[in-house]
C-alpha atoms as a PDB file:
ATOM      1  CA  UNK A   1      24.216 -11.822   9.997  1.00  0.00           C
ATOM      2  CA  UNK A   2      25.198  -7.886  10.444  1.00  0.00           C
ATOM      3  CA  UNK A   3      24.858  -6.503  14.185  1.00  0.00           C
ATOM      4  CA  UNK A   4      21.349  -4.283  14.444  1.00  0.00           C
ATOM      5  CA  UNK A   5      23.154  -0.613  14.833  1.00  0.00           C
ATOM      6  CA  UNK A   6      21.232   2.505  14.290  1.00  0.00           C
ATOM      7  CA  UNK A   7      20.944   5.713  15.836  1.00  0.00           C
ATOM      8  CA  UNK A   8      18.467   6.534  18.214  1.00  0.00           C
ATOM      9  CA  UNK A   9      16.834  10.037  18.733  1.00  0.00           C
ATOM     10  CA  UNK A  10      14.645  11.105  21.578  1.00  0.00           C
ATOM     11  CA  UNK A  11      11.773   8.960  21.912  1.00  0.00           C
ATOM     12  CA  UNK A  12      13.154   6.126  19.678  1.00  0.00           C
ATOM     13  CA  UNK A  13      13.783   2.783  20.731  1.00  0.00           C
ATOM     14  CA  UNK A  14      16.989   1.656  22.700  1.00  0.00           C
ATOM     15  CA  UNK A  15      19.968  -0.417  21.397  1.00  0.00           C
ATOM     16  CA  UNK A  16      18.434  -3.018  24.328  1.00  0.00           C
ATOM     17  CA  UNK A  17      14.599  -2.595  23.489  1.00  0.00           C
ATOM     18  CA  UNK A  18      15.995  -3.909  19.688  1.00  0.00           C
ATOM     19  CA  UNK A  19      17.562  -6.567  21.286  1.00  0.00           C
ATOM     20  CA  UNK A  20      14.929  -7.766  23.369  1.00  0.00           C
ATOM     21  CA  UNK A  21      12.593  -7.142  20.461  1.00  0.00           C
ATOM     22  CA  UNK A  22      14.724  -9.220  18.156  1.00  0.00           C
ATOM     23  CA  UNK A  23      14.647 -12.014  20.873  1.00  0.00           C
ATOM     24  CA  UNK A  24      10.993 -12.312  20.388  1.00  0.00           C
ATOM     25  CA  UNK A  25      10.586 -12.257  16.847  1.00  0.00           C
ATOM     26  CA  UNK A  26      10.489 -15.203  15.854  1.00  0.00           C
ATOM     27  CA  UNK A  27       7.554 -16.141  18.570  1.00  0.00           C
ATOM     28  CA  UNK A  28       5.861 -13.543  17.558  1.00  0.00           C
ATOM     29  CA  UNK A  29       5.921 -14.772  13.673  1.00  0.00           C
ATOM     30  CA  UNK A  30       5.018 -18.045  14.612  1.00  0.00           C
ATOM     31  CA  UNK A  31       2.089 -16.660  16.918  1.00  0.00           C
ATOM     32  CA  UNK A  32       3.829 -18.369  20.430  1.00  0.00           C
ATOM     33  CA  UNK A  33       3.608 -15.085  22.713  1.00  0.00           C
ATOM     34  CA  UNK A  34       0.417 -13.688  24.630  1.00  0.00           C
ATOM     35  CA  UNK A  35      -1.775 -11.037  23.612  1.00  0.00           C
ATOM     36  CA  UNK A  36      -0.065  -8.565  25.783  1.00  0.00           C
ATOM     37  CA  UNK A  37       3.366  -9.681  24.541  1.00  0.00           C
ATOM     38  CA  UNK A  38       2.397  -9.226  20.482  1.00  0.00           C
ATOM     39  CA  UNK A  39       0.939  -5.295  21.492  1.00  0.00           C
ATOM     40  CA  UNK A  40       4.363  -4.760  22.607  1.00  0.00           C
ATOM     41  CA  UNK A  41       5.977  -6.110  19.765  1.00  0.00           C
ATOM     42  CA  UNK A  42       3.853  -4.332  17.328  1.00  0.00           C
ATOM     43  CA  UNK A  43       4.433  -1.168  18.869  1.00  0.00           C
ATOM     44  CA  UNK A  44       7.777  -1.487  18.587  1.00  0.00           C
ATOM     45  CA  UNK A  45       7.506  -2.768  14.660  1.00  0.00           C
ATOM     46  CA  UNK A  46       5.613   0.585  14.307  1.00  0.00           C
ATOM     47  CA  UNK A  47       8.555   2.876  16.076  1.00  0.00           C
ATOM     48  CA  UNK A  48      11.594   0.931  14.487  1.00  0.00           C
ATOM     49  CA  UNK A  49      11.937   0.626  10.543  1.00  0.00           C
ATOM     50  CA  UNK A  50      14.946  -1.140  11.165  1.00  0.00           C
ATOM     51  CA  UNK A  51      13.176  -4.163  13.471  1.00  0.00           C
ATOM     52  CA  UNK A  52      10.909  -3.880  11.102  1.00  0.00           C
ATOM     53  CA  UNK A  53      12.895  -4.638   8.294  1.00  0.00           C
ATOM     54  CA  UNK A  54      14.186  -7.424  10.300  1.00  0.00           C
ATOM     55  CA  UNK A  55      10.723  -8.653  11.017  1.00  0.00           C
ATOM     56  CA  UNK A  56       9.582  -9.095   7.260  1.00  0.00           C
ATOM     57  CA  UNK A  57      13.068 -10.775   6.466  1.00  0.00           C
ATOM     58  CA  UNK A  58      12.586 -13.347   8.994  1.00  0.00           C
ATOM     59  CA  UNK A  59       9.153 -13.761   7.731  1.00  0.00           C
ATOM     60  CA  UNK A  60       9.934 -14.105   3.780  1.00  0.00           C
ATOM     61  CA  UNK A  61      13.193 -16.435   5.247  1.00  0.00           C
ATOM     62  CA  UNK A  62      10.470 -18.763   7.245  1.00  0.00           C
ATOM     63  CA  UNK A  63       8.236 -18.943   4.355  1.00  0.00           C
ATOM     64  CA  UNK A  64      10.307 -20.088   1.836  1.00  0.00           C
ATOM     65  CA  UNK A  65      11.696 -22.852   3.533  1.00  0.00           C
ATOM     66  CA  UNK A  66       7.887 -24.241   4.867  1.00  0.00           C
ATOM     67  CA  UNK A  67       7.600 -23.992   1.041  1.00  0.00           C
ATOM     68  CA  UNK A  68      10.952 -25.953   0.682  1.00  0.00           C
ATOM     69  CA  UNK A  69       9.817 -28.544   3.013  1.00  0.00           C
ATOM     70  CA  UNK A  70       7.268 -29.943   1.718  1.00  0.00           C
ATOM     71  CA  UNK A  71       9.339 -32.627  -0.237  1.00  0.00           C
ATOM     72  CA  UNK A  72       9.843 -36.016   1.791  1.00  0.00           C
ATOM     73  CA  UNK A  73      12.955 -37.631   1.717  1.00  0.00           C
ATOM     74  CA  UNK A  74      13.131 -40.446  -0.260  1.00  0.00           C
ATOM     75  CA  UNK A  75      12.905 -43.612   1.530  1.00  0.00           C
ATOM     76  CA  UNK A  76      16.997 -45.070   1.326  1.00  0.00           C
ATOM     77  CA  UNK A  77      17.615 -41.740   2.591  1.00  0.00           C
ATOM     78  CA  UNK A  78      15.957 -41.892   5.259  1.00  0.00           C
ATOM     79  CA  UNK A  79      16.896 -45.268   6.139  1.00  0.00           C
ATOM     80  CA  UNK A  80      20.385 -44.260   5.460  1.00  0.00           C
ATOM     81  CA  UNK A  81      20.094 -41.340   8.077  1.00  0.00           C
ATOM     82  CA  UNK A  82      17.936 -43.190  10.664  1.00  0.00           C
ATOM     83  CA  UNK A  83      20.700 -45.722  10.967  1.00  0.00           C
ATOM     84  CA  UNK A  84      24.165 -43.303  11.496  1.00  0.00           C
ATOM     85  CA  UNK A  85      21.299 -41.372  14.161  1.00  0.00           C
ATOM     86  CA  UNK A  86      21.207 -45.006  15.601  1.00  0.00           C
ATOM     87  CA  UNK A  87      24.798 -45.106  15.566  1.00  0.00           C
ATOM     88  CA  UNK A  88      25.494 -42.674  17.136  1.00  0.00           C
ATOM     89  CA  UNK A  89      23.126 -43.122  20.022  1.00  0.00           C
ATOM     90  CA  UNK A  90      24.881 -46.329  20.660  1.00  0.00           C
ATOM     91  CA  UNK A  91      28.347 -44.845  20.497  1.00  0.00           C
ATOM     92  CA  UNK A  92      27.245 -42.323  23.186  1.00  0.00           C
ATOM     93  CA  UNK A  93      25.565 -44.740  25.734  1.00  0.00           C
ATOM     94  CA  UNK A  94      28.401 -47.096  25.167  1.00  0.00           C
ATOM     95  CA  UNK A  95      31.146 -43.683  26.340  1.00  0.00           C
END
């Protein structure tokens, strides 16, 4: 993913505010941070297209793969996978 660079004017948010923003967003999406928390975010969505272009990409990314999950594995699959996971556990209590 690019770096978030864009300019900031007087009054605009930081290069660090981004940064911290961006840290949060994807509690925020997923509704994890306090009231106080999501004011701060939001005000910061409403001061910074470019967060906030950020912001809806994460949350079109997020949706379309809960969409994409919905399919179980099927069933030799799993087994299949369950046992190398098993595998592996033993190879790294046996080290």
């Amino acid at each position: 993913m690019s770096e978030h660079v864009h300019a900031h004017g007087p009054g605009e948010p930081t290069a660090s505010e981004c940064a911290d923003f961006l840290d949060r967003i994807v509690y925020f999406i997923d509704n994890e941070l306090d009231e106080a928390d999501c004011s701060v975010v939001r005000a910061h969505l409403d001061s910074c297209n470019p967060c906030l272009e950020r912001y809806d990409l994460q949350r079109t990314v997020k949706s379309i793969v809960a969409r994409s999950c919905t399919e179980a594995a099927p069933d030799e699959l799993r087994q299949r996978v369950m046992f190398q996971i098993r595998e592996v556990q033993v190879r790294i209590t046996e080290a």
